[in-house]
PDB file of N, CA and C in Angstrom:
ATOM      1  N   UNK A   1     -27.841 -89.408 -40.688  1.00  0.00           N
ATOM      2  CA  UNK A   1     -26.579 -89.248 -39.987  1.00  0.00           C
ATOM      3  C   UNK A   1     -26.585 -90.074 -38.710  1.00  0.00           C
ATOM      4  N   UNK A   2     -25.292 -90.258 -37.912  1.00  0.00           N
ATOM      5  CA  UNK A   2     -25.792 -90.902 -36.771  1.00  0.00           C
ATOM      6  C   UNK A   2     -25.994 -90.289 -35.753  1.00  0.00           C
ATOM      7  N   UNK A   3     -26.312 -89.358 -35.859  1.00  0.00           N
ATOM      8  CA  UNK A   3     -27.176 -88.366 -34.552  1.00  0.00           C
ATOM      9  C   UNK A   3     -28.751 -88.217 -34.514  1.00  0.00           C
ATOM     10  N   UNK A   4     -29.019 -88.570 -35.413  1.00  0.00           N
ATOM     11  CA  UNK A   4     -30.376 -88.134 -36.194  1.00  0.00           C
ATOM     12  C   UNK A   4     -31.268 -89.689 -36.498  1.00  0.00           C
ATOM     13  N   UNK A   5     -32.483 -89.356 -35.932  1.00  0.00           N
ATOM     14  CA  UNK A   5     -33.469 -90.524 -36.584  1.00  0.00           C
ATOM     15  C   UNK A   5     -33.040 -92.163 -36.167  1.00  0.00           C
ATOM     16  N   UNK A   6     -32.697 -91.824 -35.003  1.00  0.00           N
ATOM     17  CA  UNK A   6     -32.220 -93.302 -34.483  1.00  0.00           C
ATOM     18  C   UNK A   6     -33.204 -93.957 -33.809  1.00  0.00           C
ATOM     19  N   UNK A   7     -33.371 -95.480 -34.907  1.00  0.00           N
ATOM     20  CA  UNK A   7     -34.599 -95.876 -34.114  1.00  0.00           C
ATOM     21  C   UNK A   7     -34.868 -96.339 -32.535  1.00  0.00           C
ATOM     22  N   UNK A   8     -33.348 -96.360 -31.852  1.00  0.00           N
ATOM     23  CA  UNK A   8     -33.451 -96.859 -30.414  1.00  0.00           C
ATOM     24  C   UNK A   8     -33.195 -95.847 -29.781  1.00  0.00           C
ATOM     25  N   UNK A   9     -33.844 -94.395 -30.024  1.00  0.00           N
ATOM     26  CA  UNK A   9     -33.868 -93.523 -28.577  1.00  0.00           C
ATOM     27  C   UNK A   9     -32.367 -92.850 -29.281  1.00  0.00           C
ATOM     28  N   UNK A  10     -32.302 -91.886 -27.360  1.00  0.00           N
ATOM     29  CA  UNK A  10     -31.485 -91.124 -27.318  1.00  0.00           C
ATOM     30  C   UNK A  10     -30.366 -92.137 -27.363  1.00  0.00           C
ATOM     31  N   UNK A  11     -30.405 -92.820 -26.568  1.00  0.00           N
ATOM     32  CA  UNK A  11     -29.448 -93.693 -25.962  1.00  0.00           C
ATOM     33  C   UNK A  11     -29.802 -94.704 -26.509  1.00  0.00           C
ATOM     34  N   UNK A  12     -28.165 -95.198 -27.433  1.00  0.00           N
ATOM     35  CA  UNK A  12     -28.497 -96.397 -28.394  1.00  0.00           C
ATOM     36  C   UNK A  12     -28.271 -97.702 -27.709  1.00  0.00           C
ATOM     37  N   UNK A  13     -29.013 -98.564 -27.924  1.00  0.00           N
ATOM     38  CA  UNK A  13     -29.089-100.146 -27.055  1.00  0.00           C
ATOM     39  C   UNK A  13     -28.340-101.280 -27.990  1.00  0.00           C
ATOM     40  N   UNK A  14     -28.720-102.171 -27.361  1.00  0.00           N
ATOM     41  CA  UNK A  14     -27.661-102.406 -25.999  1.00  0.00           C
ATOM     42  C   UNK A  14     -26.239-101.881 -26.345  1.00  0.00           C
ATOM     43  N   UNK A  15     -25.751-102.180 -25.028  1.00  0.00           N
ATOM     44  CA  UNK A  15     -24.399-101.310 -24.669  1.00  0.00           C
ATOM     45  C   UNK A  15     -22.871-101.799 -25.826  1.00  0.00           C
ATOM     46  N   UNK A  16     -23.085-102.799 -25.978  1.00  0.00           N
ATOM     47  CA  UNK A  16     -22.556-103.648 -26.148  1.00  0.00           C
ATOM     48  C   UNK A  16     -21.914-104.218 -27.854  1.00  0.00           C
ATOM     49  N   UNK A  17     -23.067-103.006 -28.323  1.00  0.00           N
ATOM     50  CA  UNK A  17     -23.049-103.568 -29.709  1.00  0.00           C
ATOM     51  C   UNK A  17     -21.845-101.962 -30.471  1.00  0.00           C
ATOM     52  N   UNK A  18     -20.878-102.961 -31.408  1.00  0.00           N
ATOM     53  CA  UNK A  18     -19.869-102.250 -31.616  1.00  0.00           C
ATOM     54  C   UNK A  18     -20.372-100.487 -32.547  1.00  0.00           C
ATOM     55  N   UNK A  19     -21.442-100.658 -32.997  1.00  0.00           N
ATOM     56  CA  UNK A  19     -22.029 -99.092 -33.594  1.00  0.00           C
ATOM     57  C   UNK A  19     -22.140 -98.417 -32.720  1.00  0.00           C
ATOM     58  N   UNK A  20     -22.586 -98.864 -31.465  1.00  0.00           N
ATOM     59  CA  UNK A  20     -22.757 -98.085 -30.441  1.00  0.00           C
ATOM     60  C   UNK A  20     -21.855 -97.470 -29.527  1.00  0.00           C
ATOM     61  N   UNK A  21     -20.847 -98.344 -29.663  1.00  0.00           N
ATOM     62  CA  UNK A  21     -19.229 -97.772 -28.909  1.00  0.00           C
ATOM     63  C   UNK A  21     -19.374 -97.038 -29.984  1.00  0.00           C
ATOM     64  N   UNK A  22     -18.951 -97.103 -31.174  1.00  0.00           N
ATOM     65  CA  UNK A  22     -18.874 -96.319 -32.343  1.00  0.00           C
ATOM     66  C   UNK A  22     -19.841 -94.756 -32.250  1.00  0.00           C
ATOM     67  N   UNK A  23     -21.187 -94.725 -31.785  1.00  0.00           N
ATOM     68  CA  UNK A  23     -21.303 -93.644 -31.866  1.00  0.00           C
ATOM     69  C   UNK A  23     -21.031 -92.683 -30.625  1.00  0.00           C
ATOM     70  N   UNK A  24     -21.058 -93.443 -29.619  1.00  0.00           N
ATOM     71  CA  UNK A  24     -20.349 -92.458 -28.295  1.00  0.00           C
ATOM     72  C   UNK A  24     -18.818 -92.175 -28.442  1.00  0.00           C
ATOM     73  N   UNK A  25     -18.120 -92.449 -29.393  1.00  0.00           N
ATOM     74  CA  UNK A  25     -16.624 -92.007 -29.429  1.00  0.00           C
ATOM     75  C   UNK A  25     -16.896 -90.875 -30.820  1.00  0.00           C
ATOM     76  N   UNK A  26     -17.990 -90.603 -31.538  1.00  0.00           N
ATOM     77  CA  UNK A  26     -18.043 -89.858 -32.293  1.00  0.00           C
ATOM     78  C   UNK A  26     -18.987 -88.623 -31.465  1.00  0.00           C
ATOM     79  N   UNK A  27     -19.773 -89.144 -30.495  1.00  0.00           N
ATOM     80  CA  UNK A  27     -20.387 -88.294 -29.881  1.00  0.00           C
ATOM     81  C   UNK A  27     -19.639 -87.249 -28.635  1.00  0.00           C
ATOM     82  N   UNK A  28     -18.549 -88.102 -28.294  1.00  0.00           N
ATOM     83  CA  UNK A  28     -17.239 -87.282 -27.485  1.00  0.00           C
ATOM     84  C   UNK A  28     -16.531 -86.413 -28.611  1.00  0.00           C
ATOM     85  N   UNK A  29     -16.318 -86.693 -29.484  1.00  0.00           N
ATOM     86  CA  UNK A  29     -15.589 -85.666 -30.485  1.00  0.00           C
ATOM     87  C   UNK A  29     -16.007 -84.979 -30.796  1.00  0.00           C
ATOM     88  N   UNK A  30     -17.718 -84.686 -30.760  1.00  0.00           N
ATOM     89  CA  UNK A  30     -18.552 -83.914 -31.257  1.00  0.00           C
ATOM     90  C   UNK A  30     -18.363 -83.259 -30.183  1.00  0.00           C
ATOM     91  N   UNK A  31     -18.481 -82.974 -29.133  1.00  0.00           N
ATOM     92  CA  UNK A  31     -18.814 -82.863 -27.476  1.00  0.00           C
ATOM     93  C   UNK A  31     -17.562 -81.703 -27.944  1.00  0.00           C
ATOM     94  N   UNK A  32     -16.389 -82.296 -27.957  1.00  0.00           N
ATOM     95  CA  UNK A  32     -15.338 -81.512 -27.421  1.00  0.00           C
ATOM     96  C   UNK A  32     -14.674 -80.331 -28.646  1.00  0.00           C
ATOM     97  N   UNK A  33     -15.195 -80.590 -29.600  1.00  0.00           N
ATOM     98  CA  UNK A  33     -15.095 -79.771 -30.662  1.00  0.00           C
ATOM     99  C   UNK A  33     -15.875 -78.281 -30.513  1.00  0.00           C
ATOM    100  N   UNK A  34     -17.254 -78.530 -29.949  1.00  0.00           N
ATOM    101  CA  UNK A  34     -18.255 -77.927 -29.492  1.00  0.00           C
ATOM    102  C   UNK A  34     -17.838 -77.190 -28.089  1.00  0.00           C
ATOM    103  N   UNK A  35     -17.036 -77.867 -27.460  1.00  0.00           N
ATOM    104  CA  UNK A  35     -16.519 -77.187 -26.019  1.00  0.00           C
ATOM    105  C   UNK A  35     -15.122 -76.031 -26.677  1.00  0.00           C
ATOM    106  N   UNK A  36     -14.181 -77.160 -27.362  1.00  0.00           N
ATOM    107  CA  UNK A  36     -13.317 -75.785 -27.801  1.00  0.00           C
ATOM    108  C   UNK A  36     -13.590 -74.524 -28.350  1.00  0.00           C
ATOM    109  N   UNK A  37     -15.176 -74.410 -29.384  1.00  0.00           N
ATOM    110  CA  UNK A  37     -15.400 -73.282 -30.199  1.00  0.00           C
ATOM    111  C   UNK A  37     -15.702 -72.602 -28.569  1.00  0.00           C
ATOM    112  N   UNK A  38     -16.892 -73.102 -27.702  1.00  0.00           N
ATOM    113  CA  UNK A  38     -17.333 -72.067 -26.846  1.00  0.00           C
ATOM    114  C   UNK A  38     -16.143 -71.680 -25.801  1.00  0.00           C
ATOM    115  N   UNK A  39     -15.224 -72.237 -24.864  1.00  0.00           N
ATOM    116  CA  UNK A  39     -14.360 -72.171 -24.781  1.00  0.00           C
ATOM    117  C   UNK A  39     -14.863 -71.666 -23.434  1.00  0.00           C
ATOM    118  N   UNK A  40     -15.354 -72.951 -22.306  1.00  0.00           N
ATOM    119  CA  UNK A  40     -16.017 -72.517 -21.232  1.00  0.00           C
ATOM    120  C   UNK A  40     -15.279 -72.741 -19.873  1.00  0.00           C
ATOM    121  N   UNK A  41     -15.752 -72.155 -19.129  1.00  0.00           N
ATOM    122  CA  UNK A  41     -14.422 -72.268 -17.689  1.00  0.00           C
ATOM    123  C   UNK A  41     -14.718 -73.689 -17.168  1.00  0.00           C
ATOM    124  N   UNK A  42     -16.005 -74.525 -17.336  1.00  0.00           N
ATOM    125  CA  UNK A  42     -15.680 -75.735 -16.811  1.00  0.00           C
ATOM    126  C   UNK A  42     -16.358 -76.692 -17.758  1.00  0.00           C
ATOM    127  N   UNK A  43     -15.954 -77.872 -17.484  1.00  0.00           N
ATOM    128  CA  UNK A  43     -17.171 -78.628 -18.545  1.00  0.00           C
ATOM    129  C   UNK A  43     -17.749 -79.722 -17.514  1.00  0.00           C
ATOM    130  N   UNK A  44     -18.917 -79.594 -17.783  1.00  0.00           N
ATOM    131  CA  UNK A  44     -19.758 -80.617 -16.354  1.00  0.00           C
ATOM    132  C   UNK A  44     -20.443 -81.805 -17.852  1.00  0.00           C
ATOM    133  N   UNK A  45     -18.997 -83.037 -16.789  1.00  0.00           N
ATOM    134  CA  UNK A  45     -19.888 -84.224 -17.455  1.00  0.00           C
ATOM    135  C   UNK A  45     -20.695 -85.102 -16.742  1.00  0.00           C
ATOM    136  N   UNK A  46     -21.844 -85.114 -17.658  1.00  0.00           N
ATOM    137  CA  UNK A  46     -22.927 -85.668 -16.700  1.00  0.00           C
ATOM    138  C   UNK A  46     -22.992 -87.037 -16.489  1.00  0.00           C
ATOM    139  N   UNK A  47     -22.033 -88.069 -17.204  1.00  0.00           N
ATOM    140  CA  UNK A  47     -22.230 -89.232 -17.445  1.00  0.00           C
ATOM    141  C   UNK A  47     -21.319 -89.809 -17.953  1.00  0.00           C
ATOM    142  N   UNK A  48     -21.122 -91.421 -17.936  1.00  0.00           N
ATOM    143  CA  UNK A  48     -19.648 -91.590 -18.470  1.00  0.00           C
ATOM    144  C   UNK A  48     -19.754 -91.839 -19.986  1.00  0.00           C
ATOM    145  N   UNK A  49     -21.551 -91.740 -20.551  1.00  0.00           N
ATOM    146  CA  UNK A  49     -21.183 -90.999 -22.190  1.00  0.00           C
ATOM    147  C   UNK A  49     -20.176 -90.103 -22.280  1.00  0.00           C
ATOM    148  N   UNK A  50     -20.254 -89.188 -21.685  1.00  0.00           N
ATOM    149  CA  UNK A  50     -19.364 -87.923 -22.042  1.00  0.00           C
ATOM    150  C   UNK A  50     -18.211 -87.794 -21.403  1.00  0.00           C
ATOM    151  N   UNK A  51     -17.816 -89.033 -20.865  1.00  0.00           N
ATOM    152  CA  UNK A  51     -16.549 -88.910 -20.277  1.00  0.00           C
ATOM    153  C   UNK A  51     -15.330 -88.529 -20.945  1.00  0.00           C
ATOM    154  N   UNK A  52     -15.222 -88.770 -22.350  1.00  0.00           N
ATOM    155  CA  UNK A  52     -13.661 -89.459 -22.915  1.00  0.00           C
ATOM    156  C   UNK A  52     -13.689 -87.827 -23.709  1.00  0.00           C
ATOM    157  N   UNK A  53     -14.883 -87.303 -23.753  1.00  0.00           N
ATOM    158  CA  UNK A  53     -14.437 -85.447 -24.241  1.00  0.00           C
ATOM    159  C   UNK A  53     -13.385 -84.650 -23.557  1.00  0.00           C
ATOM    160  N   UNK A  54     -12.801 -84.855 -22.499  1.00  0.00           N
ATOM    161  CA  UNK A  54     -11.936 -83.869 -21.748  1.00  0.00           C
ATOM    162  C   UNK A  54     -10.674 -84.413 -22.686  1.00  0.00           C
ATOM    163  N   UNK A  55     -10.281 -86.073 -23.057  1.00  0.00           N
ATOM    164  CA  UNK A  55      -9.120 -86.279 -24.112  1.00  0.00           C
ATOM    165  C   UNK A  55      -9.654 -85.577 -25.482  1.00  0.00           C
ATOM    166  N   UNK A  56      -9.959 -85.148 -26.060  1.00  0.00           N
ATOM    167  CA  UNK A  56     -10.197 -84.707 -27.085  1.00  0.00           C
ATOM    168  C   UNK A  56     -10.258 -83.398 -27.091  1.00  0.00           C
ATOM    169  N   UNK A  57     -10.458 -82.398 -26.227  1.00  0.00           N
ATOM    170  CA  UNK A  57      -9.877 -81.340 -26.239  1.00  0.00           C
ATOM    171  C   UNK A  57      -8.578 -80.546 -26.193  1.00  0.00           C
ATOM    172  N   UNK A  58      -8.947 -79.482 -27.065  1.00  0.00           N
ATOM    173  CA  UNK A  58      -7.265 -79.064 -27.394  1.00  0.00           C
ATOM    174  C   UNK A  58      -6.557 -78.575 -26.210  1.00  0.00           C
ATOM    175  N   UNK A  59      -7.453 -77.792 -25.538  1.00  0.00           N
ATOM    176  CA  UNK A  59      -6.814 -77.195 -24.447  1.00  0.00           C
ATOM    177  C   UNK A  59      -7.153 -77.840 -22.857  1.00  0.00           C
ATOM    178  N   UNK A  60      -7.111 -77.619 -21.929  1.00  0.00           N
ATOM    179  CA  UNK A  60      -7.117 -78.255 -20.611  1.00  0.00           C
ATOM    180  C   UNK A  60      -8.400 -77.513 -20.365  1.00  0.00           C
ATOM    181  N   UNK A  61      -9.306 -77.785 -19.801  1.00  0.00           N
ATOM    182  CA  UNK A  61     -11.181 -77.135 -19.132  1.00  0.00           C
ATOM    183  C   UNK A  61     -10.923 -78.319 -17.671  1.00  0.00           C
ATOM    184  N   UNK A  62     -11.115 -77.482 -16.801  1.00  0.00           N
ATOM    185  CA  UNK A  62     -11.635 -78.148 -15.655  1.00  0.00           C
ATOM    186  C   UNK A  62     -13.118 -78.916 -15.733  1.00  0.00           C
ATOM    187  N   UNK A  63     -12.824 -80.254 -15.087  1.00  0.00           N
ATOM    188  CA  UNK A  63     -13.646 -80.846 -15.452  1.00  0.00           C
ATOM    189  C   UNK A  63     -14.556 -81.400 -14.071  1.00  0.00           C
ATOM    190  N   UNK A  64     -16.281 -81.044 -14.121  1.00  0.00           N
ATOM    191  CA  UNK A  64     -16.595 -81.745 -12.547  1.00  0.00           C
ATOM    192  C   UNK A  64     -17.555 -83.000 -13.532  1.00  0.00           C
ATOM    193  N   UNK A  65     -17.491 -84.505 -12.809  1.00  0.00           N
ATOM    194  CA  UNK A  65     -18.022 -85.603 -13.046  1.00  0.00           C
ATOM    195  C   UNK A  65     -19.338 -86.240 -12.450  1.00  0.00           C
ATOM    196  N   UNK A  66     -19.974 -86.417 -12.712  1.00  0.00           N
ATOM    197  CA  UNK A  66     -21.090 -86.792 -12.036  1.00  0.00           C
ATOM    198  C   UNK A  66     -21.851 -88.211 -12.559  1.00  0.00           C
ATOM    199  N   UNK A  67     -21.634 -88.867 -11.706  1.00  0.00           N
ATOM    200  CA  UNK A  67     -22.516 -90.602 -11.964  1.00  0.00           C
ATOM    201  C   UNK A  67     -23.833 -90.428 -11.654  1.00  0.00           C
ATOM    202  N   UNK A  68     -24.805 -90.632 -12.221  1.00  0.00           N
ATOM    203  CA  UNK A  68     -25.876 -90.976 -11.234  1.00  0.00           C
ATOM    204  C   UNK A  68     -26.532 -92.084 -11.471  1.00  0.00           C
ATOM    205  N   UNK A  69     -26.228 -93.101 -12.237  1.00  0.00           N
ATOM    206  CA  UNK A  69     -26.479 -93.970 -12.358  1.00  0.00           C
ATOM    207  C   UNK A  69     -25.050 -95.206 -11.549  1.00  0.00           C
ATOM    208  N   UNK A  70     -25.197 -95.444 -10.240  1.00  0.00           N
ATOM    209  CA  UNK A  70     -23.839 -95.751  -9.660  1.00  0.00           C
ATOM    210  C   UNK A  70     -23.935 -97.390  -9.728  1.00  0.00           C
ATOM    211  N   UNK A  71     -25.297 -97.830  -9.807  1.00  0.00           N
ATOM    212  CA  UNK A  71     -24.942 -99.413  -9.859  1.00  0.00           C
ATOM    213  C   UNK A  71     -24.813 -99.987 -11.354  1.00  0.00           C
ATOM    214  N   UNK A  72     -24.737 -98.857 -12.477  1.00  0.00           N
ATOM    215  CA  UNK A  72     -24.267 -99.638 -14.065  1.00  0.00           C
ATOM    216  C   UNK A  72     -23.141 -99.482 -14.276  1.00  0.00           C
ATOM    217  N   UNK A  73     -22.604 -98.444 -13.575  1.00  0.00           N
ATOM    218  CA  UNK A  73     -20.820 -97.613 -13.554  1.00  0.00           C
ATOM    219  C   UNK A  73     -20.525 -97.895 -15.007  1.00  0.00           C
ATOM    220  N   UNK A  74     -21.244 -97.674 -16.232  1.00  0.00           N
ATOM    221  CA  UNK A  74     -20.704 -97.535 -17.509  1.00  0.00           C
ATOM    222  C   UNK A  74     -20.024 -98.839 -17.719  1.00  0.00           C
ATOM    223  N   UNK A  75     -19.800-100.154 -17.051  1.00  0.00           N
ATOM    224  CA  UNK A  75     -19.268-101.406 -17.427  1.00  0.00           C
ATOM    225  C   UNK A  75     -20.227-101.773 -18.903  1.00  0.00           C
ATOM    226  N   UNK A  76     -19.667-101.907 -19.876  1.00  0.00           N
ATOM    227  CA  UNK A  76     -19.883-102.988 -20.893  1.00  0.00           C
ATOM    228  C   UNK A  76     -19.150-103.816 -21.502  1.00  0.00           C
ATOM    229  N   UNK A  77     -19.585-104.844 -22.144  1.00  0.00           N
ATOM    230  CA  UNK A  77     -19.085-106.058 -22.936  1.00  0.00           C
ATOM    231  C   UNK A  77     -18.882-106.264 -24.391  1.00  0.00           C
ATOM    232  N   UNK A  78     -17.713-105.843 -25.142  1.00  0.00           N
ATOM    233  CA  UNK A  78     -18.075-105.711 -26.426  1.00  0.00           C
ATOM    234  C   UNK A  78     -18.037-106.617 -26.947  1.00  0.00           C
ATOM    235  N   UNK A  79     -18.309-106.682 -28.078  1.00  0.00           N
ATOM    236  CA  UNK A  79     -19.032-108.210 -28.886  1.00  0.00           C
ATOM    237  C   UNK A  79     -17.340-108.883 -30.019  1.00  0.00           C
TER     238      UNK A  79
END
Protein backbone atom coordinates (compact mmCIF):
# COMPACT_ATOMS: atom_id res chain seq x y z
CA UNK A 1 0.00 0.00 0.00
CA UNK A 2 1.34 3.45 0.03
CA UNK A 3 1.64 3.84 3.64
CA UNK A 4 3.43 0.76 4.20
CA UNK A 5 7.03 -0.55 3.32
CA UNK A 6 8.31 2.53 1.74
CA UNK A 7 11.70 2.26 0.82
CA UNK A 8 12.54 6.11 1.48
CA UNK A 9 11.53 6.49 5.15
CA UNK A 10 8.74 8.13 6.75
CA UNK A 11 9.08 10.98 4.66
CA UNK A 12 9.14 10.23 0.98
CA UNK A 13 12.14 11.99 -1.04
CA UNK A 14 12.67 14.19 -2.81
CA UNK A 15 9.98 16.70 -2.52
CA UNK A 16 9.45 17.10 -5.78
CA UNK A 17 8.67 13.94 -7.32
CA UNK A 18 4.91 13.73 -8.45
CA UNK A 19 4.14 10.16 -6.17
CA UNK A 20 5.10 12.06 -3.53
CA UNK A 21 2.71 15.07 -3.85
CA UNK A 22 0.55 12.11 -4.58
CA UNK A 23 1.02 10.50 -1.34
CA UNK A 24 0.73 13.57 1.02
CA UNK A 25 -2.72 14.51 -0.61
CA UNK A 26 -3.75 10.88 0.16
CA UNK A 27 -2.11 11.17 3.48
CA UNK A 28 -4.33 14.50 4.28
CA UNK A 29 -7.44 12.53 3.41
CA UNK A 30 -6.43 9.87 5.50
CA UNK A 31 -5.65 12.51 8.31
CA UNK A 32 -9.05 14.03 8.08
CA UNK A 33 -11.23 11.09 7.72
CA UNK A 34 -9.52 9.87 10.93
CA UNK A 35 -10.18 13.40 12.60
CA UNK A 36 -13.97 13.28 11.58
CA UNK A 37 -14.55 9.58 13.11
CA UNK A 38 -12.73 10.95 16.47
CA UNK A 39 -14.29 14.21 16.31
CA UNK A 40 -11.73 16.29 18.44
CA UNK A 41 -11.98 19.93 19.81
CA UNK A 42 -8.78 20.89 18.03
CA UNK A 43 -6.54 19.47 15.47
CA UNK A 44 -2.75 20.39 16.00
CA UNK A 45 -0.94 20.39 12.69
CA UNK A 46 2.43 19.78 13.09
CA UNK A 47 3.70 20.48 9.68
CA UNK A 48 2.76 21.64 6.36
CA UNK A 49 2.43 17.67 5.53
CA UNK A 50 -0.66 17.94 7.31
CA UNK A 51 -1.69 21.11 6.37
CA UNK A 52 -4.39 20.66 3.52
CA UNK A 53 -6.50 18.11 6.27
CA UNK A 54 -8.53 21.03 7.81
CA UNK A 55 -10.03 21.25 3.68
CA UNK A 56 -11.03 17.86 3.82
CA UNK A 57 -12.93 17.83 6.75
CA UNK A 58 -16.58 17.67 6.95
CA UNK A 59 -17.07 19.79 9.71
CA UNK A 60 -15.04 23.01 10.93
CA UNK A 61 -12.12 21.76 14.08
CA UNK A 62 -10.12 24.60 15.20
CA UNK A 63 -6.99 24.41 13.97
CA UNK A 64 -3.33 25.44 15.84
CA UNK A 65 -0.20 25.30 13.12
CA UNK A 66 3.12 24.81 13.86
CA UNK A 67 6.40 25.12 11.47
CA UNK A 68 9.40 24.03 12.82
CA UNK A 69 11.21 23.60 10.15
CA UNK A 70 11.06 27.64 9.12
CA UNK A 71 13.92 27.87 6.59
CA UNK A 72 12.23 24.89 4.05
CA UNK A 73 8.61 26.58 4.58
CA UNK A 74 7.25 23.43 2.61
CA UNK A 75 8.38 25.28 -0.90
CA UNK A 76 8.68 22.58 -3.64
CA UNK A 77 9.18 22.16 -7.35
CA UNK A 78 7.13 19.78 -9.22
CA UNK A 79 8.52 17.95 -12.03
Amino acid sequence: TIFRNRPDGVYPAPQTRHDVLMFYSMWNQAVARLVDRLSPDIYHCPDYHQAMVPLYLDRPVPVVAMLHNAEYQGAILTQ
